[in-house]
Protein backbone atom coordinates (compact mmCIF):
# COMPACT_ATOMS: atom_id res chain seq x y z
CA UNK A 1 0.00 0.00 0.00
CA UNK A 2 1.03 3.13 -0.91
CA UNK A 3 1.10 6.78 0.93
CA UNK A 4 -2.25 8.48 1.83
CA UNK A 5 -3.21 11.38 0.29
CA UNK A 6 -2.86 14.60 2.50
CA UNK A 7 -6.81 15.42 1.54
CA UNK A 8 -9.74 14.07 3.26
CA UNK A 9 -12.99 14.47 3.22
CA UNK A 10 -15.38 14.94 6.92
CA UNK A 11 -19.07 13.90 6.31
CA UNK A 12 -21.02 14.43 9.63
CA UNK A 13 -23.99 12.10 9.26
CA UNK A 14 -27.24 13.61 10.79
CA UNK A 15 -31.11 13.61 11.39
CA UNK A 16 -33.85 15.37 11.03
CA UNK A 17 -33.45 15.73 14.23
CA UNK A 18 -30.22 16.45 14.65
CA UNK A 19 -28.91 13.32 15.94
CA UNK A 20 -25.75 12.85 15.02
CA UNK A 21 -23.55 9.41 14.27
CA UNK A 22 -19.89 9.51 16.00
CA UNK A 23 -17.56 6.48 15.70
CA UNK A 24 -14.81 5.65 18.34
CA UNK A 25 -10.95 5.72 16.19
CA UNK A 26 -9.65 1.97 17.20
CA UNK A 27 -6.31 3.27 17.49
CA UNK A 28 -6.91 5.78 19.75
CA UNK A 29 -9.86 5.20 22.40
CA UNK A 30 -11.91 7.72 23.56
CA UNK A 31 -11.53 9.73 20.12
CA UNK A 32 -14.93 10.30 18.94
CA UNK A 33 -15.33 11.29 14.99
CA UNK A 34 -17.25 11.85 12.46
CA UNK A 35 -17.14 9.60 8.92
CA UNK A 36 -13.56 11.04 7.59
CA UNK A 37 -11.21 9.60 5.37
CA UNK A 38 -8.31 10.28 2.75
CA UNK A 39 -8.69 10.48 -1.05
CA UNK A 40 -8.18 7.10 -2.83
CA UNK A 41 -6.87 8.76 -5.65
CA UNK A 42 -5.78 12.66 -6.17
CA UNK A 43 -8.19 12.73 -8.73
CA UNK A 44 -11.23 10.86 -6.95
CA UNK A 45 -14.21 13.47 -6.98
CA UNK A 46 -14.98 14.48 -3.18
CA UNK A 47 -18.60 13.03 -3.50
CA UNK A 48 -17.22 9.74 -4.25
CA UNK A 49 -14.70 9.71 -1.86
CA UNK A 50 -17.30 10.82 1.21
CA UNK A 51 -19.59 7.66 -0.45
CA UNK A 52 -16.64 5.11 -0.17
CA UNK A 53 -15.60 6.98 3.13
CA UNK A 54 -19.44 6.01 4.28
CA UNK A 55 -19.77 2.72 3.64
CA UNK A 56 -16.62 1.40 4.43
CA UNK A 57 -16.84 3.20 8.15
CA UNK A 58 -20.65 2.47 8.69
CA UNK A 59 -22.12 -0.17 6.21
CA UNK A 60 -24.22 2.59 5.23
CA UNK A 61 -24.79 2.90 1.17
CA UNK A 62 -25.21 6.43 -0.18
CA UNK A 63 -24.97 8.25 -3.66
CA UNK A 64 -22.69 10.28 -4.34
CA UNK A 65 -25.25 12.81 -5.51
CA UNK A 66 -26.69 12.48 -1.49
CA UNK A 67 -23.73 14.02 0.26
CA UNK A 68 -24.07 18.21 0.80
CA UNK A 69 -20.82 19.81 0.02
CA UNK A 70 -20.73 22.98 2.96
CA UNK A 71 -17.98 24.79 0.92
CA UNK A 72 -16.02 24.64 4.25
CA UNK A 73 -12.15 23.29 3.99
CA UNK A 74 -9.38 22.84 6.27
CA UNK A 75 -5.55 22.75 6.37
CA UNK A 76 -3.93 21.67 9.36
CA UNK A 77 -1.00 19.91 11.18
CA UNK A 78 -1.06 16.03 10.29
CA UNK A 79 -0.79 14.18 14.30
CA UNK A 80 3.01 13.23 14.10
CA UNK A 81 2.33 9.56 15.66
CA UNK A 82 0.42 9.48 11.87
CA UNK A 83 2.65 11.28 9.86
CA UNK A 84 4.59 8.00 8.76
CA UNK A 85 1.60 7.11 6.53
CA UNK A 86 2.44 9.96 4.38
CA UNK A 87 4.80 10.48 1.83
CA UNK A 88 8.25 12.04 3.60
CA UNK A 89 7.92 15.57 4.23
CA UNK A 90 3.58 16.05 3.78
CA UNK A 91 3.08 17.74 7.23
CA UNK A 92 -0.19 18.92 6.51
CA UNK A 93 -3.48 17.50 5.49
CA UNK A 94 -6.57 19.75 3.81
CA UNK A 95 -10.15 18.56 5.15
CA UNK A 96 -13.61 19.07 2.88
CA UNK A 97 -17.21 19.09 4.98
CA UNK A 98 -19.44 17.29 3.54
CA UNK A 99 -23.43 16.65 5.14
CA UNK A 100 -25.29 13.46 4.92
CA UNK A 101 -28.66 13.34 5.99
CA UNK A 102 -30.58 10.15 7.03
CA UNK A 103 -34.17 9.67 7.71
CA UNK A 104 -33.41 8.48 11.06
CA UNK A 105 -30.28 6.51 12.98
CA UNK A 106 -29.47 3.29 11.29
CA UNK A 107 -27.04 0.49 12.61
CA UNK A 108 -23.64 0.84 11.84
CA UNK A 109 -21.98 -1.80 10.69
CA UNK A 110 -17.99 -0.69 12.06
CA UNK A 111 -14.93 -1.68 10.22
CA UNK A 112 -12.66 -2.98 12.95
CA UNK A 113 -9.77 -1.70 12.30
CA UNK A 114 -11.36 1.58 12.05
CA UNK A 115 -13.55 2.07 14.84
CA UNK A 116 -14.57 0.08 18.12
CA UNK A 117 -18.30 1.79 18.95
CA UNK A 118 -20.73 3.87 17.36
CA UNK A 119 -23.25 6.36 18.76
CA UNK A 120 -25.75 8.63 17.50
CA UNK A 121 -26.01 11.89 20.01
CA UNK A 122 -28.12 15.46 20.12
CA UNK A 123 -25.96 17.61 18.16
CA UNK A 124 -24.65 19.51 21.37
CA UNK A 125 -23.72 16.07 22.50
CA UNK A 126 -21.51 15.53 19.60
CA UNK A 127 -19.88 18.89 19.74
CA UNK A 128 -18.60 18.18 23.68
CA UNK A 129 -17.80 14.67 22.16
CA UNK A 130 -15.65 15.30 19.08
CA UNK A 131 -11.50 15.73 19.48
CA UNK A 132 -10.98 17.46 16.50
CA UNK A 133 -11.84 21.24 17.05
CA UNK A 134 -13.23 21.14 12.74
CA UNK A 135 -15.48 18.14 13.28
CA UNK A 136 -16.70 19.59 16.63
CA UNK A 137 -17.06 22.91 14.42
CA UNK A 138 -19.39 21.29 11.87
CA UNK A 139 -21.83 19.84 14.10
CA UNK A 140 -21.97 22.89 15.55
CA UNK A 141 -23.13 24.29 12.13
CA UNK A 142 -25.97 21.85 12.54
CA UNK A 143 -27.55 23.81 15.54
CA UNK A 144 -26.65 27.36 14.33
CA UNK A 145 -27.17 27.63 10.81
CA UNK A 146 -30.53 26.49 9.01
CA UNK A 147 -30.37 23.17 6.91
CA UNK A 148 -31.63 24.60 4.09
CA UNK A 149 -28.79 26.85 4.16
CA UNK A 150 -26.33 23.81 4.84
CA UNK A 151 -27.98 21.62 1.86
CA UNK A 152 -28.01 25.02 -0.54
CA UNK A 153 -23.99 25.88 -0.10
CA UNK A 154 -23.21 22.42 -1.99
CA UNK A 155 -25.75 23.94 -5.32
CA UNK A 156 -24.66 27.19 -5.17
């Protein structure tokens, strides 16, 4: 296997109601996230990438045409205890925010070398549970901005 790519996508999968699905990182317990994952390819298109990103991490099948782009992106500091799976030298890793919204919490089917537990939580909940400050950051968008507005940023 070769080096990841330093850009990811972060697809914060939510309700209705707000209720929002955070997985538990295997290699580092008690770090709650959102769906995220590395391109497969520098030229996979981010919708596909936050589809494959879905599935593999929840068992959860979505089109590529379902996931909101919220025209938000990232750059920061790669963890060095994870630097080694990129190429020598990438230091840095640039995140895209991507929405999916569900009719209501389904079961998540983990990948186990991904993630121990899953939990769907109030959207304040998630925010207080998230380690990264962007993920915690998105769901807050959830309770601040409207969705209409969220959904409409990925047409416009």
């Amino acid at each position: 296997m070769g080096f990841k790519i330093p850009e990811s996508v972060l697809v914060v999968i939510y309700t209705p109601q707000l209720q929002t699905l955070l997985l538990e990182r295997t290699d580092h317990p008690g770090f709650w996230q959102s769906v995220t994952g590395s391109l497969a390819d520098p030229r996979e298109p981010l919708p596909a990438a936050c589809a494959r990103e879905v599935e593999e991490e929840t068992g959860w099948r979505a089109a590529s045409a379902d996931f909101d782009d919220w025209q938000i992106e990232h750059e920061y500091p790669i963890f060095p205890k994870w630097r080694h799976r990129y190429a020598p030298g990438v230091t840095r890793n640039r995140e895209h925010v991507f929405g999916l919204r569900v009719a209501q919490p389904f079961d998540v089917r983990l990948a186990p070398d991904e993630h121990t537990h899953s939990r769907w939580l109030s959207w304040r909940e998630a925010v207080d549970a998230c380690f990264s400050w962007t993920n915690a950051q998105a769901i807050r968008m959830l309770g601040s901005t409207p969705l209409s507005r969220l959904r409409e940023r990925g047409r416009g």
